[in-house]
C-alpha atoms as a PDB file:
ATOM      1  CA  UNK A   1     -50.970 111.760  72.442  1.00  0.00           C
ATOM      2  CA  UNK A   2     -53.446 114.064  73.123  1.00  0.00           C
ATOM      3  CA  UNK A   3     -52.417 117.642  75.279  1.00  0.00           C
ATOM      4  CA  UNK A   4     -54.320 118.966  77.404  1.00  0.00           C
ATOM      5  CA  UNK A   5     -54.532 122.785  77.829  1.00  0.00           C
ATOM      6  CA  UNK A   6     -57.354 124.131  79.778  1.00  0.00           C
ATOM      7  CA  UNK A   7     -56.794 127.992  77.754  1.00  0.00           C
ATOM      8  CA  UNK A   8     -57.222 125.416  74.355  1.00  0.00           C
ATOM      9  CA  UNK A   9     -60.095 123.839  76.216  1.00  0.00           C
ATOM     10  CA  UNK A  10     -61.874 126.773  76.963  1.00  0.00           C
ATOM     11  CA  UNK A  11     -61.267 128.372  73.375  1.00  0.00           C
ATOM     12  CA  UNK A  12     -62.482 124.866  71.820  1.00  0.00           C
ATOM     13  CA  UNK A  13     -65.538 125.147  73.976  1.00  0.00           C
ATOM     14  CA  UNK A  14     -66.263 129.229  73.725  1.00  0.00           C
ATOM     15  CA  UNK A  15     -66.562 128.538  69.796  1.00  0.00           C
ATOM     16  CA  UNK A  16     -68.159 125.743  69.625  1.00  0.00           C
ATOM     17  CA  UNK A  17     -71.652 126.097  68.601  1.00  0.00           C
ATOM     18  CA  UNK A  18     -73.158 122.932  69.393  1.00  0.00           C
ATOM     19  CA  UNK A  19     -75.495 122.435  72.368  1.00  0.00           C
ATOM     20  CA  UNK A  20     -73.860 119.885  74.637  1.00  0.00           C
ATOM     21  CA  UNK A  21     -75.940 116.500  74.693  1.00  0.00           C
ATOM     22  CA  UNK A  22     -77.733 116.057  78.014  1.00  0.00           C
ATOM     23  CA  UNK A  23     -80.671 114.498  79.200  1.00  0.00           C
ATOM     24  CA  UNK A  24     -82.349 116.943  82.111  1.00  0.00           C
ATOM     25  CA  UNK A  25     -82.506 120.517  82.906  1.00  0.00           C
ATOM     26  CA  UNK A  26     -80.152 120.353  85.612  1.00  0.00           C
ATOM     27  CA  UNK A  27     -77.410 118.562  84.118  1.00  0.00           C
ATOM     28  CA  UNK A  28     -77.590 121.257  80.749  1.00  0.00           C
ATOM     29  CA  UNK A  29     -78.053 124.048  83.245  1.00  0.00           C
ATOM     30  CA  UNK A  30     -74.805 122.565  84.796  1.00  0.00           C
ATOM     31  CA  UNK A  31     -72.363 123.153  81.952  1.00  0.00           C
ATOM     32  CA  UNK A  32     -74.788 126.054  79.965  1.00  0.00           C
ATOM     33  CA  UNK A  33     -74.504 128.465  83.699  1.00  0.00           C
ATOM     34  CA  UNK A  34     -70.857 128.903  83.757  1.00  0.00           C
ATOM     35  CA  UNK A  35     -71.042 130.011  80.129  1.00  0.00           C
ATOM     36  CA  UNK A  36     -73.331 132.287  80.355  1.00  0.00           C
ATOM     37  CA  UNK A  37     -72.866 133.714  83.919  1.00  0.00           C
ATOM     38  CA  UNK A  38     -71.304 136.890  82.464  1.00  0.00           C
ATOM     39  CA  UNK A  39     -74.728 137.870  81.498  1.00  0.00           C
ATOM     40  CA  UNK A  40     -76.394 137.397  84.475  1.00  0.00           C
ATOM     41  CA  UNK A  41     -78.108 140.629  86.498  1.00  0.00           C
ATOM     42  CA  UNK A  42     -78.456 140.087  90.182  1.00  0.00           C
ATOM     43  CA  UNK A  43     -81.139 140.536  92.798  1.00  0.00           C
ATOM     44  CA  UNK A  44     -80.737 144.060  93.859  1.00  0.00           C
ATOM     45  CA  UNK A  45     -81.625 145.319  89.859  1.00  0.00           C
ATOM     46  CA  UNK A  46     -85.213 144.216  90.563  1.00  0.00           C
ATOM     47  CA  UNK A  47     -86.492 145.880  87.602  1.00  0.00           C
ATOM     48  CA  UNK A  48     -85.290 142.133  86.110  1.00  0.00           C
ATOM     49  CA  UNK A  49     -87.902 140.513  88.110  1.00  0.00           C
ATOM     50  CA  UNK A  50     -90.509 142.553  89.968  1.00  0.00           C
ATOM     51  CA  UNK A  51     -93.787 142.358  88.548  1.00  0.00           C
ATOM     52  CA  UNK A  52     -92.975 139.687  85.656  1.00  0.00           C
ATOM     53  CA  UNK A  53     -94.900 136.658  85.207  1.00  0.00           C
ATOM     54  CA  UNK A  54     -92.472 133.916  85.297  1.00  0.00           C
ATOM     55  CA  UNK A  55     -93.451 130.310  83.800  1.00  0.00           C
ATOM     56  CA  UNK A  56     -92.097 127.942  85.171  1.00  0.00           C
ATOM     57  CA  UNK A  57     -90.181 124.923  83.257  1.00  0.00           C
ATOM     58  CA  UNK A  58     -90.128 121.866  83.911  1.00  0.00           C
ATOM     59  CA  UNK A  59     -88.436 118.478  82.294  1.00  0.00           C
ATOM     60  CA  UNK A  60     -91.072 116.215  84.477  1.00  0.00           C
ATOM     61  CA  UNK A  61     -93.634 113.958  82.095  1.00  0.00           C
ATOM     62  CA  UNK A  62     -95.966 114.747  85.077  1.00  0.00           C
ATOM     63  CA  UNK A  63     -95.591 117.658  84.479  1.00  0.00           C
ATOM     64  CA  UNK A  64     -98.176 119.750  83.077  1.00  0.00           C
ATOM     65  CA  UNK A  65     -99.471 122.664  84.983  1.00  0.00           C
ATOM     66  CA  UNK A  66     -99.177 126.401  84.270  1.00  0.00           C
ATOM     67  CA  UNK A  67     -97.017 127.383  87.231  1.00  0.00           C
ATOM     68  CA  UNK A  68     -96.361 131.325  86.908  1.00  0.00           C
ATOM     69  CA  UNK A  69     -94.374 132.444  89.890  1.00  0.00           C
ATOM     70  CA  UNK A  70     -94.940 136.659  90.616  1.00  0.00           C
ATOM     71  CA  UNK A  71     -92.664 138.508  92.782  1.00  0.00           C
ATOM     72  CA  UNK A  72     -94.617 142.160  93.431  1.00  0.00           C
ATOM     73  CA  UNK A  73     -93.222 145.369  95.330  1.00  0.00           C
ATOM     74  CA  UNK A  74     -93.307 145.148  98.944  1.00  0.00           C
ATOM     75  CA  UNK A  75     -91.918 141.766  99.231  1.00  0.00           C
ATOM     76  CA  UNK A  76     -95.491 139.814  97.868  1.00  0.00           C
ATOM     77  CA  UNK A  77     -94.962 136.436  96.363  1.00  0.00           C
ATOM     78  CA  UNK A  78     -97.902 135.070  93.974  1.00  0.00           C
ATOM     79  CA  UNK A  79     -97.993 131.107  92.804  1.00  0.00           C
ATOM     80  CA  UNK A  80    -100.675 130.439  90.425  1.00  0.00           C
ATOM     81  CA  UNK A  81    -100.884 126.850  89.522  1.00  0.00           C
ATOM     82  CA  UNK A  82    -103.746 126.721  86.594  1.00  0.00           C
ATOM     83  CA  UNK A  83    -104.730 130.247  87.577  1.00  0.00           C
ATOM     84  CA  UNK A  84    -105.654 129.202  91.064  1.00  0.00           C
ATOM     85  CA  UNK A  85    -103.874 131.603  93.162  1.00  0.00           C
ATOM     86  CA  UNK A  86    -101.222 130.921  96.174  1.00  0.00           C
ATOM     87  CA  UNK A  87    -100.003 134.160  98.335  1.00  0.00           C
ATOM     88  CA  UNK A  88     -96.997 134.474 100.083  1.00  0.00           C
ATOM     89  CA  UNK A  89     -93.734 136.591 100.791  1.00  0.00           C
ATOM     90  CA  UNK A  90     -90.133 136.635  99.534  1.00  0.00           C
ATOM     91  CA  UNK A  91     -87.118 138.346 100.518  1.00  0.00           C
ATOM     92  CA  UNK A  92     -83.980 138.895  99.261  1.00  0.00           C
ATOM     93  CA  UNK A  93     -80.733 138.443 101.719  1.00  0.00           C
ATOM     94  CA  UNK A  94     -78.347 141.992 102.383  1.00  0.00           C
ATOM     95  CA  UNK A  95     -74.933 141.186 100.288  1.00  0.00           C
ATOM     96  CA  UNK A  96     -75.817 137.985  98.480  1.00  0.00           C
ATOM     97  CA  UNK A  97     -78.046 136.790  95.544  1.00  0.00           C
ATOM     98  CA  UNK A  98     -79.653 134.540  97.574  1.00  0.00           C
ATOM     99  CA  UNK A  99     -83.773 134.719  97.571  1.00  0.00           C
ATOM    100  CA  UNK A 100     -86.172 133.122 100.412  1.00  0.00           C
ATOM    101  CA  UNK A 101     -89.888 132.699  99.192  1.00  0.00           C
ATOM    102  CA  UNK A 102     -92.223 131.343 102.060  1.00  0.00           C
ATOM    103  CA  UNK A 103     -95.545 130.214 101.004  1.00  0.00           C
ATOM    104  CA  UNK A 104     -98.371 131.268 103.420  1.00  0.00           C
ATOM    105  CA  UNK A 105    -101.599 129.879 104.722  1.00  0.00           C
ATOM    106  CA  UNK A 106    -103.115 133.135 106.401  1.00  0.00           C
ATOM    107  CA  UNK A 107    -100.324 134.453 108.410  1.00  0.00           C
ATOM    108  CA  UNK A 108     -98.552 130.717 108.613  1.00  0.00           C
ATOM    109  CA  UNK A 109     -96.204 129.923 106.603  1.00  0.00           C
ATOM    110  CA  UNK A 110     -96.381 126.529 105.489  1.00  0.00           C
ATOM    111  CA  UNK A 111     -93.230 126.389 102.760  1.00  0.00           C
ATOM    112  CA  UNK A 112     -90.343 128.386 102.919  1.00  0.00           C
ATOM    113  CA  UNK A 113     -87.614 127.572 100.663  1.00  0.00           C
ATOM    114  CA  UNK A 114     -83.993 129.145 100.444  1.00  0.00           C
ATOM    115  CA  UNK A 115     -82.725 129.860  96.429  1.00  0.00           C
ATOM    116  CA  UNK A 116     -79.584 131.461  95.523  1.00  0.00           C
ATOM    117  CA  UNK A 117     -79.209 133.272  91.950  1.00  0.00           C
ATOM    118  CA  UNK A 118     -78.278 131.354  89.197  1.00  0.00           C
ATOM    119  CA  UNK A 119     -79.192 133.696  86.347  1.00  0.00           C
ATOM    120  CA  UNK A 120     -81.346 136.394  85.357  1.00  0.00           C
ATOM    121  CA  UNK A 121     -81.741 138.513  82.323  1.00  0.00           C
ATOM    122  CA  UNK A 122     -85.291 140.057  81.120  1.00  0.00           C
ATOM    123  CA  UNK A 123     -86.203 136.229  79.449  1.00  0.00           C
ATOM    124  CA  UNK A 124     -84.466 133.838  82.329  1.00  0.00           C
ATOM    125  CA  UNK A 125     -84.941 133.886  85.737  1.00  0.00           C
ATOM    126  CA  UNK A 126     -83.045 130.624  86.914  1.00  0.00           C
ATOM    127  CA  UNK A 127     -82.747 129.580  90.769  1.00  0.00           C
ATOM    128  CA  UNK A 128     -80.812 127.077  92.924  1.00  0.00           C
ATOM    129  CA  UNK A 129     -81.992 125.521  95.467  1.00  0.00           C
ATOM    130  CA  UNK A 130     -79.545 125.497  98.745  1.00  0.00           C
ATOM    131  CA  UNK A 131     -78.758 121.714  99.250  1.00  0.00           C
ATOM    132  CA  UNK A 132     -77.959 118.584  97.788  1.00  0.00           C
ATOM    133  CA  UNK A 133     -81.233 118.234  96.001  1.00  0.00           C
ATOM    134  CA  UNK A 134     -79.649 115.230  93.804  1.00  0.00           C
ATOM    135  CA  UNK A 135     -79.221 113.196  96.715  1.00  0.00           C
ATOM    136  CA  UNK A 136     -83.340 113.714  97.954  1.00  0.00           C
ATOM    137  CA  UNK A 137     -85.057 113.036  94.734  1.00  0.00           C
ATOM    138  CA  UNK A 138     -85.468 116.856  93.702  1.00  0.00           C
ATOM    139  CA  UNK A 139     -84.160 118.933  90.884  1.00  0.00           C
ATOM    140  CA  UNK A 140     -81.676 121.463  91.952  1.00  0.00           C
ATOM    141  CA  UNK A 141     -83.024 124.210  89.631  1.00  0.00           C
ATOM    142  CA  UNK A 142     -85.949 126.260  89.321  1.00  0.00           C
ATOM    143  CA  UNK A 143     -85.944 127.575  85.558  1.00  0.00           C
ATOM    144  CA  UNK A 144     -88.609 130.363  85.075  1.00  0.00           C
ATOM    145  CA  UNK A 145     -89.192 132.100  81.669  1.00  0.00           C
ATOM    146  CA  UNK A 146     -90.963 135.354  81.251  1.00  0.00           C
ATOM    147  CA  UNK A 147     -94.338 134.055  80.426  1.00  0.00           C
ATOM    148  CA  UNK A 148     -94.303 136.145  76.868  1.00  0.00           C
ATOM    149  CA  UNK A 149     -91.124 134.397  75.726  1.00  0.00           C
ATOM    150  CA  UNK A 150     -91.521 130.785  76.871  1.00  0.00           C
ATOM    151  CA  UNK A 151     -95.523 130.521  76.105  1.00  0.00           C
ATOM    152  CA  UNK A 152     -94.780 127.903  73.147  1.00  0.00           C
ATOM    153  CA  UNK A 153     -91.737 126.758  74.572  1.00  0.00           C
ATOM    154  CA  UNK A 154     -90.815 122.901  75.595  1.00  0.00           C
ATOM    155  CA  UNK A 155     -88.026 122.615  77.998  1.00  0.00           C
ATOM    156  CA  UNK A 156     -85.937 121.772  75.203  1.00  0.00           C
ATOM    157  CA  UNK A 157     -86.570 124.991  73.283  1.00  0.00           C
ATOM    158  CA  UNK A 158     -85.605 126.904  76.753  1.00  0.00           C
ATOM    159  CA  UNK A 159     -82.606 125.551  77.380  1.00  0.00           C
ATOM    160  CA  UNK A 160     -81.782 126.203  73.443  1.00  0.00           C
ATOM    161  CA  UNK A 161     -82.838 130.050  73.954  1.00  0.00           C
ATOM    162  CA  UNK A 162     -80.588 130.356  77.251  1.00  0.00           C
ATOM    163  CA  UNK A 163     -77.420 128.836  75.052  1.00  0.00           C
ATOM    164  CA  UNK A 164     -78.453 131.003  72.617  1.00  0.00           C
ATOM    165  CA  UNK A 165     -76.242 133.712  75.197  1.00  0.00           C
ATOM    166  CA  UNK A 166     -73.262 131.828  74.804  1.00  0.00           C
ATOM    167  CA  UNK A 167     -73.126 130.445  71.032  1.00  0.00           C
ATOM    168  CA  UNK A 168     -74.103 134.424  70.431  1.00  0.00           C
ATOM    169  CA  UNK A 169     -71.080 135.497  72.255  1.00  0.00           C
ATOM    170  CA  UNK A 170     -68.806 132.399  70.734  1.00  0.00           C
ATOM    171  CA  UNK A 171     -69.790 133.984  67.476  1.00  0.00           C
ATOM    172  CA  UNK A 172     -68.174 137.119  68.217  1.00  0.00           C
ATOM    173  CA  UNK A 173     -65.234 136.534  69.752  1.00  0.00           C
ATOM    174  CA  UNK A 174     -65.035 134.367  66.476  1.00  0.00           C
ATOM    175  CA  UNK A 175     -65.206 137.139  64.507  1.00  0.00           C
ATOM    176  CA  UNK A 176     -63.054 139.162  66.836  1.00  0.00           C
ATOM    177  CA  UNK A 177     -60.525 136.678  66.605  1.00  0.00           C
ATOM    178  CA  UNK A 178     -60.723 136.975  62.766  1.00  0.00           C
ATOM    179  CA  UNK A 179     -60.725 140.568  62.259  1.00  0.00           C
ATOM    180  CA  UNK A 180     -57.621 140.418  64.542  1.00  0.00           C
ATOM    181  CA  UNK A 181     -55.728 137.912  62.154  1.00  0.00           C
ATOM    182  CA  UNK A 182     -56.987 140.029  59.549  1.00  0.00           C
ATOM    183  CA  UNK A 183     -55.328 143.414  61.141  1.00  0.00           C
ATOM    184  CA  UNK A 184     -52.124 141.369  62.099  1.00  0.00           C
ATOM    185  CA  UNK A 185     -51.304 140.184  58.355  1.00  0.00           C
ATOM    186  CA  UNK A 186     -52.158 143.435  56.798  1.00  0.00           C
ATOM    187  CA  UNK A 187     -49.815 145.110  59.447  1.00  0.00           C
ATOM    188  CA  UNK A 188     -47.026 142.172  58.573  1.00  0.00           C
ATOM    189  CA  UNK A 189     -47.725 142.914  54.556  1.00  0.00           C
ATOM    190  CA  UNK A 190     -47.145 146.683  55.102  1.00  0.00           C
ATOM    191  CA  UNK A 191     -43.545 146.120  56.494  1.00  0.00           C
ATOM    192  CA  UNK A 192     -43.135 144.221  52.842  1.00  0.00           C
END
């Protein structure tokens, strides 16, 4: 009979190295997030994000544009699709990680889309969208690489680098964990 202890669970699971089997980005952004969360800057430390060409990633087989997403100074938003440029605006909302990029046609806006802050770090810039997107046939993240570090990448190979984070930081509280044995039966020898 099996026992289940969710401190055992979450030890068995911190030093485990092996990436989780899944079959979209969504469902391995579901159980790599909470791992990694800890590492995660927020919106107001915009020197994470401002002026950083961030490639989008996609899981689609349709899929095979080069999206870059560009978020400037002054609240200008840049979409190039295949280096045909898209303009528009984005804002961040007071006390929350929660970003709201409208896509403009002149001075209309003809897409404006609410995300709130998964993860960022200087290589990941990860957003969800507000919603059940599951339940309307959409993805509920938006995973963006900095353009330098995802070039070559599949989806795959992102996902990899963003668990890299966690089976990085399972390897040292491995190691912490040892050198603490360690210390504990040296102290228990010296009493001998």
């Amino acid at each position: 009979m099996a026992i289940d202890n969710p401190l055992l669970d979450k030890l068995n699971r911190t030093l485990s190295l092996e990436l989780p089997e899944a079959h979209s980005i969504d469902q391995y952004l579901d159980m790599i997030l909470p791992e990694i969360k800890m590492h995660s800057e927020d919106l107001r430390e915009r020197e994470f994000y401002i002026d950083t060409r961030w490639l989008e990633i996609s899981d689609k087989d349709d899929f095979h544009e080069a999206v870059l997403h560009i978020f400037r100074d002054d609240d200008e938003y840049l979409l190039s699709i295949d280096g045909n440029i898209n303009t528009g605006v984005w804002r961040t909302l007071p006390k929350s990680n929660t970003i709201i990029i409208d896509q403009m046609d002149g001075d209309a806006v003809i897409k404006s889309e609410l995300f709130d802050l998964a993860f960022l770090n200087k290589d990941f810039f990860v957003l969800k969208k507000h919603g059940d997107q599951k339940r309307i046939g959409k993805t509920k993240y938006r995973l963006l690489g900095r353009e330098a570090h995802v070039r070559k990448f599949v989806w795959r190979d992102a996902i990899e680098s963003l668990y890299n984070l966690h089976r990085n930081n399972g390897q040292y509280v491995g190691v912490m964990v040892a050198v603490g044995v360690v210390v504990l039966i040296l102290v228990l020898l010296s009493f001998y």
